[in-house]
C-alpha atoms as a PDB file:
ATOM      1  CA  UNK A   1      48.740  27.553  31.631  1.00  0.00           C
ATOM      2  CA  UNK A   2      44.937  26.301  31.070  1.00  0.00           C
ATOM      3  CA  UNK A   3      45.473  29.105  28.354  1.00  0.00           C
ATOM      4  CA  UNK A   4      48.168  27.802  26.395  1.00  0.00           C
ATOM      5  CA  UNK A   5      46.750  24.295  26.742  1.00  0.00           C
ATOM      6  CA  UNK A   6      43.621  25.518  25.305  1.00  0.00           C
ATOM      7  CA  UNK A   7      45.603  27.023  22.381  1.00  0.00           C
ATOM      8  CA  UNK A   8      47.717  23.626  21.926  1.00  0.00           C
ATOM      9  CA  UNK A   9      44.116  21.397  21.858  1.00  0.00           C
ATOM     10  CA  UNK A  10      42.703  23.632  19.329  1.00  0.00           C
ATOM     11  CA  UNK A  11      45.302  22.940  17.469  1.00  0.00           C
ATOM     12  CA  UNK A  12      45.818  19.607  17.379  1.00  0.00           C
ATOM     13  CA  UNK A  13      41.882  19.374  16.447  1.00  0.00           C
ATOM     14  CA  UNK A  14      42.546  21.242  13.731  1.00  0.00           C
ATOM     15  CA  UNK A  15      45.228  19.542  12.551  1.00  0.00           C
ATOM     16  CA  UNK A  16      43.676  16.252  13.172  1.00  0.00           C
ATOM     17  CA  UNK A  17      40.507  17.748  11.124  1.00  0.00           C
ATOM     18  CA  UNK A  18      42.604  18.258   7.747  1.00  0.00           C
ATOM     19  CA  UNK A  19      41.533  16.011   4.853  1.00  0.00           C
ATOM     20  CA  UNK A  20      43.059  13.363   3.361  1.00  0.00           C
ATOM     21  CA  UNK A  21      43.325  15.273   0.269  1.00  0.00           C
ATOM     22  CA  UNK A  22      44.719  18.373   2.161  1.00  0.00           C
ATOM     23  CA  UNK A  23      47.445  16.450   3.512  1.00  0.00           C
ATOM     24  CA  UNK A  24      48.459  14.945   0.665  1.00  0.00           C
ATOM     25  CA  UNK A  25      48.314  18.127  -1.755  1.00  0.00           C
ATOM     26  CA  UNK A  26      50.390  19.578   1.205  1.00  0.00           C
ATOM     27  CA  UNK A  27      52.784  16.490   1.199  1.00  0.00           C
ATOM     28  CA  UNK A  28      53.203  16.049  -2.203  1.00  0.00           C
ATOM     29  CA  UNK A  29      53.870  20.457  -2.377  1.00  0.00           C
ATOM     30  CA  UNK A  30      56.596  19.732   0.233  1.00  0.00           C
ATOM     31  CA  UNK A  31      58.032  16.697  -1.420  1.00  0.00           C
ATOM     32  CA  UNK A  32      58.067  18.104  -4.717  1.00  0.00           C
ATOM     33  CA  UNK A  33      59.390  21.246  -3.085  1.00  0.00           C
ATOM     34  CA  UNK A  34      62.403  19.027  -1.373  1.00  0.00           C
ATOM     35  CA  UNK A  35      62.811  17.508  -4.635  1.00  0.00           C
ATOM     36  CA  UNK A  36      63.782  20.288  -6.755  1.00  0.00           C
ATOM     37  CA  UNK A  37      65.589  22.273  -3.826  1.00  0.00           C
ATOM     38  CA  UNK A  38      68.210  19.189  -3.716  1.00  0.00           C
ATOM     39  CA  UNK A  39      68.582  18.766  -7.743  1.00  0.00           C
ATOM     40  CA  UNK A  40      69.028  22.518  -7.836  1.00  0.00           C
ATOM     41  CA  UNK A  41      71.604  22.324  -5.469  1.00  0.00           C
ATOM     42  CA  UNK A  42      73.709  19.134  -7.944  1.00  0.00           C
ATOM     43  CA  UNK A  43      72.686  20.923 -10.864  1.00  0.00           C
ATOM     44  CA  UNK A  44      75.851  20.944 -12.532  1.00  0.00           C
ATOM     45  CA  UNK A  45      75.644  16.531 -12.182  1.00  0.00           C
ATOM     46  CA  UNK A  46      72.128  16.694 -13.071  1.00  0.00           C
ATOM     47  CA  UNK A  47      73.175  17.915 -16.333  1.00  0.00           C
ATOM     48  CA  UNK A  48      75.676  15.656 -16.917  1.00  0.00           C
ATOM     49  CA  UNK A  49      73.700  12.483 -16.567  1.00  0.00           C
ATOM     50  CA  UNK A  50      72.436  10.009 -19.330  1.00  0.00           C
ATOM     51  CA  UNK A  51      69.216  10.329 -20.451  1.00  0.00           C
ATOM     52  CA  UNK A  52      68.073   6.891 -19.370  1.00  0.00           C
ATOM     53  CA  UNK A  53      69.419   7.705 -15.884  1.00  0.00           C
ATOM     54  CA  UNK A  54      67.482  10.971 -15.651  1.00  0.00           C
ATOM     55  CA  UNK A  55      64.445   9.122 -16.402  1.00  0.00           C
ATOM     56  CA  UNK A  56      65.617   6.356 -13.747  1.00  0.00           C
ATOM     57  CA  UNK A  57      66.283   9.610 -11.217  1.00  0.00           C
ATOM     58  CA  UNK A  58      62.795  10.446 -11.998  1.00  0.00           C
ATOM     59  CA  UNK A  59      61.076   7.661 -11.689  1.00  0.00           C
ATOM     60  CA  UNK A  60      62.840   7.113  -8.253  1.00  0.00           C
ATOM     61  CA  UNK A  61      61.922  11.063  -7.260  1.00  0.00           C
ATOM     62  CA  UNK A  62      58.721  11.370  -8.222  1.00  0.00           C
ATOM     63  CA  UNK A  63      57.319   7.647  -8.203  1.00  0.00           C
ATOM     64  CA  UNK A  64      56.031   7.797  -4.170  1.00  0.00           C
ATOM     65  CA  UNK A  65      54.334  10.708  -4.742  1.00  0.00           C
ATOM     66  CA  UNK A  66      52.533   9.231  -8.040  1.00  0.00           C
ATOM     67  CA  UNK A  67      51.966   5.968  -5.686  1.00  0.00           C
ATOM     68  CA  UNK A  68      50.475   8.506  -2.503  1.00  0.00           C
ATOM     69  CA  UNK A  69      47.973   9.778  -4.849  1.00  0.00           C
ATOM     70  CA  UNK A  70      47.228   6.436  -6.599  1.00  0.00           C
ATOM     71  CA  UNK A  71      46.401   5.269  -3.016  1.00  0.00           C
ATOM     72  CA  UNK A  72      44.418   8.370  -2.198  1.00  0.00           C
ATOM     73  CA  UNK A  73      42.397   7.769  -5.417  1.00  0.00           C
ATOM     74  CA  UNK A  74      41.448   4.394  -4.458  1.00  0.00           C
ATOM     75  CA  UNK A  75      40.323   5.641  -1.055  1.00  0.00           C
ATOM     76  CA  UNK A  76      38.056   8.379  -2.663  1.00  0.00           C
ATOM     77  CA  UNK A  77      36.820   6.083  -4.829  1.00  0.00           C
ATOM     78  CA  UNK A  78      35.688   3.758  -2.064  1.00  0.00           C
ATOM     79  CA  UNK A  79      34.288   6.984  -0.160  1.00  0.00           C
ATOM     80  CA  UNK A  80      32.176   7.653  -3.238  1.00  0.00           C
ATOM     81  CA  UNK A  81      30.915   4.070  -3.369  1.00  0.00           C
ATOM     82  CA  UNK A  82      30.297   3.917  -0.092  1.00  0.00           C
ATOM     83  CA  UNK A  83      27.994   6.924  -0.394  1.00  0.00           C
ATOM     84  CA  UNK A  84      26.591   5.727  -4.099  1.00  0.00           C
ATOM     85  CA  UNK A  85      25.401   2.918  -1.513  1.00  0.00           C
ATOM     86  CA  UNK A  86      23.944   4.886   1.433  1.00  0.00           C
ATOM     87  CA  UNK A  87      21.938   7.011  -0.966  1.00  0.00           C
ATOM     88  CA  UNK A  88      21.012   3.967  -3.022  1.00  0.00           C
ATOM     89  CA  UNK A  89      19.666   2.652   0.404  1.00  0.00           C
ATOM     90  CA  UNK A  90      18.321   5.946   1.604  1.00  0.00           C
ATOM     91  CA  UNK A  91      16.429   5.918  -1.762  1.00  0.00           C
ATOM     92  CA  UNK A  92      15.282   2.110  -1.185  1.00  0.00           C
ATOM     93  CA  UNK A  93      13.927   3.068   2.219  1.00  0.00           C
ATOM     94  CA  UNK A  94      12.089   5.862   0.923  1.00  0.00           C
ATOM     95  CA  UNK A  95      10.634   3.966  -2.447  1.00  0.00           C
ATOM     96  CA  UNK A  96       9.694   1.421   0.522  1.00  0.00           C
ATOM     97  CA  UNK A  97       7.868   4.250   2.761  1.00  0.00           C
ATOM     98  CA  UNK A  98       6.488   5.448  -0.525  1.00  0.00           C
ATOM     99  CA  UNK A  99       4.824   2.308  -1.564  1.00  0.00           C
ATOM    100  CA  UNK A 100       2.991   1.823   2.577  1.00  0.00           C
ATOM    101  CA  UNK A 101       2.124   5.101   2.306  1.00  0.00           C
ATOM    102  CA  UNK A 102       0.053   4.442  -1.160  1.00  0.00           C
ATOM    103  CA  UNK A 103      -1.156   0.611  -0.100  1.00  0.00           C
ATOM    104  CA  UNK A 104      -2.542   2.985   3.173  1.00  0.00           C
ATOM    105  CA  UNK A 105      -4.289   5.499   1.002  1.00  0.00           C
ATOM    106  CA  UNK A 106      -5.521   2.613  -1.161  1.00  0.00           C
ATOM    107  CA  UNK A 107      -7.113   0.871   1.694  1.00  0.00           C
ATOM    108  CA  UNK A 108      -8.158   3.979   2.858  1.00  0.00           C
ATOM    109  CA  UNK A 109     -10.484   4.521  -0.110  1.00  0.00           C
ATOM    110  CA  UNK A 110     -11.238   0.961  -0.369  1.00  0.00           C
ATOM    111  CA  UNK A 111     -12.623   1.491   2.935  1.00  0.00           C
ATOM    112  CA  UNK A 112     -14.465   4.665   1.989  1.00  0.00           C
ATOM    113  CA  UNK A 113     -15.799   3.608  -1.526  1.00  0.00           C
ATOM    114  CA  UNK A 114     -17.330   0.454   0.899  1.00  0.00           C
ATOM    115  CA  UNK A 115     -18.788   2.746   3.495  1.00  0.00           C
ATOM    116  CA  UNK A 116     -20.496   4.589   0.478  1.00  0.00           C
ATOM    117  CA  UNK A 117     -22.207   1.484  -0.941  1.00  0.00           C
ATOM    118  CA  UNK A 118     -23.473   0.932   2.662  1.00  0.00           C
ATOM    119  CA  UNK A 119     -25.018   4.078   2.404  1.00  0.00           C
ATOM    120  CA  UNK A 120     -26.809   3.261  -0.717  1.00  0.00           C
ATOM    121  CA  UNK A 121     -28.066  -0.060  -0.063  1.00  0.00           C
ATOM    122  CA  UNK A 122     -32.079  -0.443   0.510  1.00  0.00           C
ATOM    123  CA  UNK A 123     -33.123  -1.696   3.795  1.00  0.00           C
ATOM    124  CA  UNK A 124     -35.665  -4.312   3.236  1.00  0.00           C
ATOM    125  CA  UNK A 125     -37.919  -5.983   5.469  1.00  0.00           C
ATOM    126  CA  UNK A 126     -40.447  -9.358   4.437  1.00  0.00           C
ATOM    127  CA  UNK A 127     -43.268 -10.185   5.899  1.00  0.00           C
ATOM    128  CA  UNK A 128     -45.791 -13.322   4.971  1.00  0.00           C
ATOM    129  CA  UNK A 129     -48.975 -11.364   4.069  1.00  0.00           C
ATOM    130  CA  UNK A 130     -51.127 -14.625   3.704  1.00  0.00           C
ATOM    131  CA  UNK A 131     -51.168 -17.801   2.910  1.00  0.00           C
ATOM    132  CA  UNK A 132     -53.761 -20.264   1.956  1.00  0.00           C
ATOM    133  CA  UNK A 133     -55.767 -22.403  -0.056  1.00  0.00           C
ATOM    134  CA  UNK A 134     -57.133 -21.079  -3.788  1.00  0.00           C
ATOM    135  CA  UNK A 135     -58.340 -22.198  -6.274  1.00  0.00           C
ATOM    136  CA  UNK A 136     -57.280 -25.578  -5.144  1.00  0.00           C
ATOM    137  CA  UNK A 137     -53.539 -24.450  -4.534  1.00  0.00           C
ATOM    138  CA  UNK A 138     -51.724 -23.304  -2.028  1.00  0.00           C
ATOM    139  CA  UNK A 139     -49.887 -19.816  -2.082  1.00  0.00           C
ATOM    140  CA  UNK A 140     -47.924 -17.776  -0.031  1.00  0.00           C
ATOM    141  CA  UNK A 141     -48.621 -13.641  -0.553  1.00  0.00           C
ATOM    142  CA  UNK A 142     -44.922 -11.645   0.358  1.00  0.00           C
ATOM    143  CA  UNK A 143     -44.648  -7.617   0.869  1.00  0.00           C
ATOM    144  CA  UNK A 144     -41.739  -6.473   0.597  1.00  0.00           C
ATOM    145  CA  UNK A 145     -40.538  -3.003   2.364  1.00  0.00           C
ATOM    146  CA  UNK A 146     -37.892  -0.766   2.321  1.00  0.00           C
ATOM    147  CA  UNK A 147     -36.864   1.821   4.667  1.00  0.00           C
ATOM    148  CA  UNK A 148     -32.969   2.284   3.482  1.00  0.00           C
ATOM    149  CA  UNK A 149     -31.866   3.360  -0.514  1.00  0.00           C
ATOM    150  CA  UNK A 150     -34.132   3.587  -3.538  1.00  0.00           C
ATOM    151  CA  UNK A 151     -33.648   0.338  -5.401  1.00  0.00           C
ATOM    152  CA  UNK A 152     -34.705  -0.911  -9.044  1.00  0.00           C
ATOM    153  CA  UNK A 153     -34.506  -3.914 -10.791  1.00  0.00           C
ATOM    154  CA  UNK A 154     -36.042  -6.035  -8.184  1.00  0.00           C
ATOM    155  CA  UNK A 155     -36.320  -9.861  -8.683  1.00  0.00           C
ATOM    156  CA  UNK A 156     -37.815 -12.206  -6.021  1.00  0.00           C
ATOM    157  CA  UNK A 157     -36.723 -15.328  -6.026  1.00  0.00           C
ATOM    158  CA  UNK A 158     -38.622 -17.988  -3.531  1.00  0.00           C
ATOM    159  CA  UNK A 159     -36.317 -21.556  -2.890  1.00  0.00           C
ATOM    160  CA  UNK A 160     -38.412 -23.900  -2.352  1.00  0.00           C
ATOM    161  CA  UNK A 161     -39.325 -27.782  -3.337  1.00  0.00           C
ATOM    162  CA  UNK A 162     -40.442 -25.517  -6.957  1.00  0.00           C
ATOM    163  CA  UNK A 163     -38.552 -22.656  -6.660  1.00  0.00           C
ATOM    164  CA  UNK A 164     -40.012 -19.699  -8.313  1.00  0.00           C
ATOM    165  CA  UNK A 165     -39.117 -15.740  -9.363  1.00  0.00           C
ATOM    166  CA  UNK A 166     -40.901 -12.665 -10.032  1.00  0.00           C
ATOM    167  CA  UNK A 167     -39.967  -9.153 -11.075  1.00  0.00           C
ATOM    168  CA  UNK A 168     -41.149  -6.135  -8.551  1.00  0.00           C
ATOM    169  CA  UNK A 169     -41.307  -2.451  -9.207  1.00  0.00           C
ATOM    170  CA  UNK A 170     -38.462  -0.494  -8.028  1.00  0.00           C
ATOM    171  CA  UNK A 171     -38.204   0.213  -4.478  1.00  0.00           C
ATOM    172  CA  UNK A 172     -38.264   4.247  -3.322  1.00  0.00           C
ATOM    173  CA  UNK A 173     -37.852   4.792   0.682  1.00  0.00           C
ATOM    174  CA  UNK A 174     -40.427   3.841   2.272  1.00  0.00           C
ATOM    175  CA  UNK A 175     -42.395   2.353   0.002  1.00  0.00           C
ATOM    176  CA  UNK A 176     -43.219  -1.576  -0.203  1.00  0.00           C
ATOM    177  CA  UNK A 177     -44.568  -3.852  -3.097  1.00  0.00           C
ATOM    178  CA  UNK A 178     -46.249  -7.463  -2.974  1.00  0.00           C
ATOM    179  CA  UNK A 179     -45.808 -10.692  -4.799  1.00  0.00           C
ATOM    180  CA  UNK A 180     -47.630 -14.253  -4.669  1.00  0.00           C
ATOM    181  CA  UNK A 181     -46.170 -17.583  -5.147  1.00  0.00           C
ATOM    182  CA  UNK A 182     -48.947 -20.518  -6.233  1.00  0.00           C
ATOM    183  CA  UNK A 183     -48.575 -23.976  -6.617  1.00  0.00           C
ATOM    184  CA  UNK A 184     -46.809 -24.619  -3.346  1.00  0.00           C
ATOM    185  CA  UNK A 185     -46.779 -27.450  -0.877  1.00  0.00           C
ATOM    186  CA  UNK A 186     -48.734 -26.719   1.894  1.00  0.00           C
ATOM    187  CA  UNK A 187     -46.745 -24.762   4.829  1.00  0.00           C
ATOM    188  CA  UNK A 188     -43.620 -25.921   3.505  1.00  0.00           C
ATOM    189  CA  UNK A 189     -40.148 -23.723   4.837  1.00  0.00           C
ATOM    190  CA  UNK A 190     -38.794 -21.711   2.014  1.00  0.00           C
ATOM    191  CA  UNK A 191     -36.134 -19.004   1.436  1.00  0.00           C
ATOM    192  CA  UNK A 192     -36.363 -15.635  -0.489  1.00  0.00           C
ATOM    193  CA  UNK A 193     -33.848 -14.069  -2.555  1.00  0.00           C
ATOM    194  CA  UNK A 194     -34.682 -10.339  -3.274  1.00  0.00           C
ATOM    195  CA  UNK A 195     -32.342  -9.169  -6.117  1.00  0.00           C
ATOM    196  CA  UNK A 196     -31.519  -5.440  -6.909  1.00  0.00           C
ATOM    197  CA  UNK A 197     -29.638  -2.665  -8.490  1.00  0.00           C
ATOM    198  CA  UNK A 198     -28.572   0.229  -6.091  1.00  0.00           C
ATOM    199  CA  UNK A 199     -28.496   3.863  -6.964  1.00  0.00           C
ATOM    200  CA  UNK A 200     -24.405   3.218  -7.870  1.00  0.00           C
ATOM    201  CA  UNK A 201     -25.141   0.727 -10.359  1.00  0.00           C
ATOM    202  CA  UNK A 202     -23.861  -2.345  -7.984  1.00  0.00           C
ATOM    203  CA  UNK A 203     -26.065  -4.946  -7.900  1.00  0.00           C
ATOM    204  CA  UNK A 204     -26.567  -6.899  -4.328  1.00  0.00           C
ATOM    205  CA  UNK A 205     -28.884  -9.156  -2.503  1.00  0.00           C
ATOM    206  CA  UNK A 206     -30.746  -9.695   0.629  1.00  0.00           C
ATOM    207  CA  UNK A 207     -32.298 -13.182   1.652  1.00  0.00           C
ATOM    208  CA  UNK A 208     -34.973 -14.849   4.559  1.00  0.00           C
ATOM    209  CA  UNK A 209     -35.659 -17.718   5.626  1.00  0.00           C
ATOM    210  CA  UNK A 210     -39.272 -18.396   5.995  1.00  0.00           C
ATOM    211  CA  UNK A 211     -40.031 -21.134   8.818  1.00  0.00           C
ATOM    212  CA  UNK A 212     -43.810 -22.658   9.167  1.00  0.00           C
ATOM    213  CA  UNK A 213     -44.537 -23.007  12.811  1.00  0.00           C
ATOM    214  CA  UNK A 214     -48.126 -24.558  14.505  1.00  0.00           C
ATOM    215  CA  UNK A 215     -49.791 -22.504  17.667  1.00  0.00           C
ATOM    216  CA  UNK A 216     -52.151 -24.285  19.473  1.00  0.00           C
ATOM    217  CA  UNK A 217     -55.671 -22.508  19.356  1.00  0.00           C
ATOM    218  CA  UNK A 218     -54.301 -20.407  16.037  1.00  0.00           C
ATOM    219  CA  UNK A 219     -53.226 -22.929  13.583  1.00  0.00           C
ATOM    220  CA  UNK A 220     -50.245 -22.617  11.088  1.00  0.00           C
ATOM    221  CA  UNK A 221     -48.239 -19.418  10.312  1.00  0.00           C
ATOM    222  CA  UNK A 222     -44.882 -18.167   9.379  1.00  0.00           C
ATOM    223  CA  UNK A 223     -41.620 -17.004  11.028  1.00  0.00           C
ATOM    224  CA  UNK A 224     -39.586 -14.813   8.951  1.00  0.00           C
ATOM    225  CA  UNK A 225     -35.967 -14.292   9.564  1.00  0.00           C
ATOM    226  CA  UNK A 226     -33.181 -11.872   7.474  1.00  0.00           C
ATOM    227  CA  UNK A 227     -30.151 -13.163   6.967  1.00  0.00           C
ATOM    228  CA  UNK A 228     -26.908 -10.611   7.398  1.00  0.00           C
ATOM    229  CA  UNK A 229     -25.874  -9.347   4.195  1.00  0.00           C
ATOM    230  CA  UNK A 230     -23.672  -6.604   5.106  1.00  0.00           C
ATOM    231  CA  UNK A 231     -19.435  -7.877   5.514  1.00  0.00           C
END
């Protein structure tokens, strides 16, 4: 019993697997089949009707199965639009993954390109050398060190009530360089601006504030502080 069962299921999931298209080749084999059978059998009035009434007899023969596959046509052709539009989608998706993919790799080598103009930029450090009276002005003596990148093209600029600039040598590792300002007002704050052209080409900046403070027993001096110049 389970046997037969078995056999009966199998077949009806066979059956109910069959194609549109299969069935209706099938049908419209059968039909056509049917058809020709039964005018075979009335030949002899077959031949004796009008030729307008064969064409009639046609028409009414043969018309369902031209309407089955007119039908069957319109369903294919919605089956193929349907999957026009999945792949169309499938492709969107993918142009979509495509383009993250690249803005990920772009900010991935923005990032790296950035962390390689890190490594080339000079580390500098300022201190106030002196600063006094000569000559009847007052001047402030800056040296300048660098323990990061080799740097050229070095401008210092001092911001001040007159601000002032002067060019430096270039800048290896580990070497330093000095520069005087004159003519200033006596233990005034300023800010320096040291200007330069890394190794890459790029050109960047580093800047201090310089802040006058009074000791007791020692007189005026300066406070230097960097400002962050790294983002």
């Amino acid at each position: 019993m389970n046997r037969l069962r078995a056999y009966w299921v199998g077949q009806a999931k066979w059956w109910c697997s069959r194609s549109l298209e299969w069935w209706a080749a099938h049908l419209t084999v059968l039909y056509i089949g049917g058809a020709i059978t039964i005018m075979g059998a009335k030949f002899d009035q077959l031949i004796s009707l009008e030729l307008n009434e064969i064409g009639d007899l046609a028409a009414g023969a043969f018309g369902p199965v031209a309407f089955l596959w007119l039908v069957l046509g319109y369903i294919q052709q919605g089956r193929e639009l349907k999957l026009s539009s999945e792949a169309l989608r499938m492709q969107a998706e993918e142009l979509k993954r495509s383009v993250a993919q690249q803005c990920e790799i772009a900010v991935a080598q923005k990032t790296s390109l950035q962390n390689y103009e890190r490594t080339l930029e000079p580390l500098l450090n300022l201190e106030v050398s002196g600063a006094d009276w000569s000559e009847g002005e007052f001047y402030v003596s800056l040296k300048i060190s660098n323990t990061g990148d080799y740097c050229e093209s070095v401008i210092v600029k001092l911001i001040a009530t007159d601000n002032n600039e002067k060019s430096a040598d270039p800048l290896m590792s580990g070497a330093s360089c000095s520069v005087r300002f004159d003519d200033l007002h006596e233990w005034e704050d300023f800010e320096v601006i040291v200007e330069y052209k890394k190794r890459s080409g790029a050109s960047n900046a580093q800047s201090f504030s310089v802040v006058s403070y009074h000791e007791d027993g020692y007189g005026y001096n300066y406070y230097v502080r960097k400002h962050p110049f790294l983002s």
